[in-house]
N, C-alpha and C. Protein backbone atom coordinates (compact mmCIF):
# COMPACT_ATOMS: atom_id res chain seq x y z
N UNK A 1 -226.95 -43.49 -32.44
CA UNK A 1 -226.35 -43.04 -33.69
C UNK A 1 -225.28 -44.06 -34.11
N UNK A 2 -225.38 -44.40 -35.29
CA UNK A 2 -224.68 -45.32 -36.02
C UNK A 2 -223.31 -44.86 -35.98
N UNK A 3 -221.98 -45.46 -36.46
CA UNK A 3 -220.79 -45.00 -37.30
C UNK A 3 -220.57 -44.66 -38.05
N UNK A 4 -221.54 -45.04 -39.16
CA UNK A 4 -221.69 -44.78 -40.64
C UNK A 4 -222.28 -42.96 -40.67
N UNK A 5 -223.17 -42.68 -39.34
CA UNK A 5 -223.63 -41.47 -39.36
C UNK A 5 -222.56 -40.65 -38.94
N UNK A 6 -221.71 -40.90 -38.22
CA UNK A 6 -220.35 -40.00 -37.68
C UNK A 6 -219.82 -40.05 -39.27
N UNK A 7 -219.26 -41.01 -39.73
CA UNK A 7 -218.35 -41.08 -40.52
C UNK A 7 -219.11 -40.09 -41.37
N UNK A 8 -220.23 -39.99 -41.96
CA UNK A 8 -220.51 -38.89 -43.43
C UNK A 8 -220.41 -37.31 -43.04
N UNK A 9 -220.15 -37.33 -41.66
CA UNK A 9 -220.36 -35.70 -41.07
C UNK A 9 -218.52 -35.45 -41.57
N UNK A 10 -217.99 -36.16 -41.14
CA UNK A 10 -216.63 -35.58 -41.37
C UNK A 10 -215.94 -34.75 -42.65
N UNK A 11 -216.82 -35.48 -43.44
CA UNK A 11 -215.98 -35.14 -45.25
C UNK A 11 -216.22 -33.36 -45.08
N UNK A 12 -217.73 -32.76 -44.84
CA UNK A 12 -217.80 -31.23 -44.40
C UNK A 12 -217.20 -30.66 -43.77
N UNK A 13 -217.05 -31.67 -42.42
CA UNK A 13 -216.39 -30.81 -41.55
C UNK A 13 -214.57 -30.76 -41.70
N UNK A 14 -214.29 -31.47 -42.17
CA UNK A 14 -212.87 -31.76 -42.92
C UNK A 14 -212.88 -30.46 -44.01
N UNK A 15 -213.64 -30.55 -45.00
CA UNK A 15 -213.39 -29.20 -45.95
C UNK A 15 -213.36 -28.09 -45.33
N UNK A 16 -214.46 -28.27 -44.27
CA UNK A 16 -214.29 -26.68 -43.52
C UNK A 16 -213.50 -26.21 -42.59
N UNK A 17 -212.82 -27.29 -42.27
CA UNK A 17 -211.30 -27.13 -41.77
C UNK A 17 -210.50 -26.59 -42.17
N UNK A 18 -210.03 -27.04 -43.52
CA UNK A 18 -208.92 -27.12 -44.42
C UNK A 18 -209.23 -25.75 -44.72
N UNK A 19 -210.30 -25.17 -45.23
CA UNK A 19 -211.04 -23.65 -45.56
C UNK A 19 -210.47 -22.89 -44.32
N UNK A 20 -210.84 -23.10 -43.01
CA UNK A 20 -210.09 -22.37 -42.11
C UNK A 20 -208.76 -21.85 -41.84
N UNK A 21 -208.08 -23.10 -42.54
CA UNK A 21 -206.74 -23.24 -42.54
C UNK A 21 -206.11 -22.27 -43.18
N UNK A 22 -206.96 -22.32 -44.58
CA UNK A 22 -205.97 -21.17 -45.59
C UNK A 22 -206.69 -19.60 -45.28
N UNK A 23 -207.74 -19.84 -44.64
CA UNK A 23 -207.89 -18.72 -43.88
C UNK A 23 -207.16 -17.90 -43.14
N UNK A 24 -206.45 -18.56 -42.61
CA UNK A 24 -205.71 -18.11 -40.89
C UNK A 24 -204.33 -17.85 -41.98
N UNK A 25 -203.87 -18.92 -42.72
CA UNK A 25 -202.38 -18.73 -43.60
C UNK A 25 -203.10 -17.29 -43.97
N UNK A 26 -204.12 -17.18 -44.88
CA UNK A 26 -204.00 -16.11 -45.96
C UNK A 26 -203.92 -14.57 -45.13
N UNK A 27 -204.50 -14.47 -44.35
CA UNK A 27 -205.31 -13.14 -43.89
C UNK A 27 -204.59 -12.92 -42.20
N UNK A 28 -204.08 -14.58 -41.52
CA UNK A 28 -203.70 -14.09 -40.36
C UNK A 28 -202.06 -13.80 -40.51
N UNK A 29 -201.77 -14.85 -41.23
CA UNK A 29 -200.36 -15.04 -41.30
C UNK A 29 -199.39 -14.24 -41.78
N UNK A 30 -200.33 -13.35 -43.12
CA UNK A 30 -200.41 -13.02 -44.26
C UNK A 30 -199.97 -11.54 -43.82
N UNK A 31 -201.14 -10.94 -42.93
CA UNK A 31 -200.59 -9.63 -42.28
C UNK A 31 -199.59 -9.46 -41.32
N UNK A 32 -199.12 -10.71 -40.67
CA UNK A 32 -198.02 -10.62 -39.61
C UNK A 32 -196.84 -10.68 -40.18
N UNK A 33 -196.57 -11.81 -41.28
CA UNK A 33 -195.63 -12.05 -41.16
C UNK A 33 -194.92 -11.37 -43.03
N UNK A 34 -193.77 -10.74 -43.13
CA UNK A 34 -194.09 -10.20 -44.62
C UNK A 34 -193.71 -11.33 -45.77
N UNK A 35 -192.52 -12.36 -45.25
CA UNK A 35 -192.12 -13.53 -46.31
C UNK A 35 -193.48 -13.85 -46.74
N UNK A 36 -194.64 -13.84 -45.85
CA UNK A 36 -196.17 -14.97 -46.18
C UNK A 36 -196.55 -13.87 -47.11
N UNK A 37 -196.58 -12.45 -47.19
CA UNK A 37 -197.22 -11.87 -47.83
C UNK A 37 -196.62 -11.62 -49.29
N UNK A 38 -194.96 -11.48 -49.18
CA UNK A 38 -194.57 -11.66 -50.89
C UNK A 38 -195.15 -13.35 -51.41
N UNK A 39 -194.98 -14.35 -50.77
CA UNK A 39 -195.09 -15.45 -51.23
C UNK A 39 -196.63 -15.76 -51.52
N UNK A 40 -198.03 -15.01 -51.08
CA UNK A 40 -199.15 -15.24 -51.64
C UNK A 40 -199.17 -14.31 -52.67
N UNK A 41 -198.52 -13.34 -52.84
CA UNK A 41 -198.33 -12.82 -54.27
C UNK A 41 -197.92 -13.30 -55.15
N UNK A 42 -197.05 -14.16 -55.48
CA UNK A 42 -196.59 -15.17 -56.06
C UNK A 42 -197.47 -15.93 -56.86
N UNK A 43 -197.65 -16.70 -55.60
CA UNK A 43 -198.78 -17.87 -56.29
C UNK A 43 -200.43 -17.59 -56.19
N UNK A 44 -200.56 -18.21 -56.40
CA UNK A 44 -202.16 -18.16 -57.02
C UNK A 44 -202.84 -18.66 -55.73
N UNK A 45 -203.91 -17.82 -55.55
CA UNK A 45 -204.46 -17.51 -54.53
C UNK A 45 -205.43 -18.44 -54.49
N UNK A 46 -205.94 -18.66 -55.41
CA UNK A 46 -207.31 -19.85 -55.87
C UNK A 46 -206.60 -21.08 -55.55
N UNK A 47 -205.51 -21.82 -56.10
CA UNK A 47 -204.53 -22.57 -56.03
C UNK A 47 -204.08 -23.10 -54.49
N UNK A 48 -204.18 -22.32 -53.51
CA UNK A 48 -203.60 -22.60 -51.87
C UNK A 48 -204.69 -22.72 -51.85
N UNK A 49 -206.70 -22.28 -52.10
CA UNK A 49 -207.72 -22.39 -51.24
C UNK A 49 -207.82 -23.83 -51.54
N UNK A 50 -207.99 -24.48 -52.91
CA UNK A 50 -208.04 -25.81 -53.44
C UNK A 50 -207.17 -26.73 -52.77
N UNK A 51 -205.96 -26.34 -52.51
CA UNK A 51 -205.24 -27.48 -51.66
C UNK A 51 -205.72 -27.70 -50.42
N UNK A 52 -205.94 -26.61 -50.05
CA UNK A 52 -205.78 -26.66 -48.49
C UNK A 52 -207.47 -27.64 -48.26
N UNK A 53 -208.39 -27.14 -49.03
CA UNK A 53 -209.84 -28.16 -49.19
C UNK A 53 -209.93 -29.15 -49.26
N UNK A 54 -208.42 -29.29 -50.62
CA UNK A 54 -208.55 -30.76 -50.72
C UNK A 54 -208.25 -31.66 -49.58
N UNK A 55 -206.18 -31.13 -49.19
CA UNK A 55 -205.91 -31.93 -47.72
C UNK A 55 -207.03 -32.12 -46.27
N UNK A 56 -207.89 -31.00 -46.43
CA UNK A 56 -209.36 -31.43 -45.33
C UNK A 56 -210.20 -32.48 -45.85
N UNK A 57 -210.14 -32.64 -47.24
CA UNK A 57 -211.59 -33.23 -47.25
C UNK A 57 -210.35 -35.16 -47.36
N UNK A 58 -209.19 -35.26 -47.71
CA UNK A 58 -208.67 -36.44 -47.80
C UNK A 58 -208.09 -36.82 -46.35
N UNK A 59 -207.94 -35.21 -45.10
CA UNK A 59 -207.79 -35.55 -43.72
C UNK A 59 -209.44 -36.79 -43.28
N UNK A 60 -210.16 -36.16 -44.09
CA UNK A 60 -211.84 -36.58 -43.70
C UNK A 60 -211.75 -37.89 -44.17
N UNK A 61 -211.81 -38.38 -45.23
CA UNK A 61 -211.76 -39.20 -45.92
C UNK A 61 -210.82 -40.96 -45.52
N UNK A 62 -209.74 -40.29 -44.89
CA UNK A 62 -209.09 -41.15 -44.12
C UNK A 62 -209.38 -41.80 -42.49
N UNK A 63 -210.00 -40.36 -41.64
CA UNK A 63 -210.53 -40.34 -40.71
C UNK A 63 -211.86 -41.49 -40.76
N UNK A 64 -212.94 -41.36 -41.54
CA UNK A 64 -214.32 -42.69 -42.01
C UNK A 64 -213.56 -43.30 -41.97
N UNK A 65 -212.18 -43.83 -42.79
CA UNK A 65 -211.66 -44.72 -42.94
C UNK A 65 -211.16 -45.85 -42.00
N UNK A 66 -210.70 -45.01 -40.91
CA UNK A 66 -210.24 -45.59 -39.72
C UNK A 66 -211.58 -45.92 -38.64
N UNK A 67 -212.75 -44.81 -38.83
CA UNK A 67 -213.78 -44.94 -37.63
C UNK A 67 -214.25 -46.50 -38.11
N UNK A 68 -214.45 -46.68 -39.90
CA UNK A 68 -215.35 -47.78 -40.07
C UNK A 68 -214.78 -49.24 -39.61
């Protein structure tokens, strides 16, 4: 297996990271802790899933960067 084949797996697995991430913030964090739960009321809920995707898929993105 090539590098180039590692490197294209990451960008997915990077988003689906970042997806995990605001997972665990939204739903784990979210019920434990109450500051997390006024503060996703607040903001926009759509808004934290998009970041948190994006910082996975530019964690990914950097990662090819370094394998190539």
């Amino acid at each position: 297996m090539n590098e180039r084949q590692i490197g294209i797996g990451l960008v997915p697995m990077g988003l689906a990271v970042g997806i995990a991430v605001w997972l665990v913030n939204y739903y784990v964090v979210g019920a434990v802790h109450e500051g997390s739960r006024k503060l996703s009321q607040l903001n926009p809920v759509w808004m934290a899933f998009f970041l948190h995707a994006l910082f996975g898929f530019v964690t990914a993105v950097v990662a090819q960067a370094l394998i190539a």
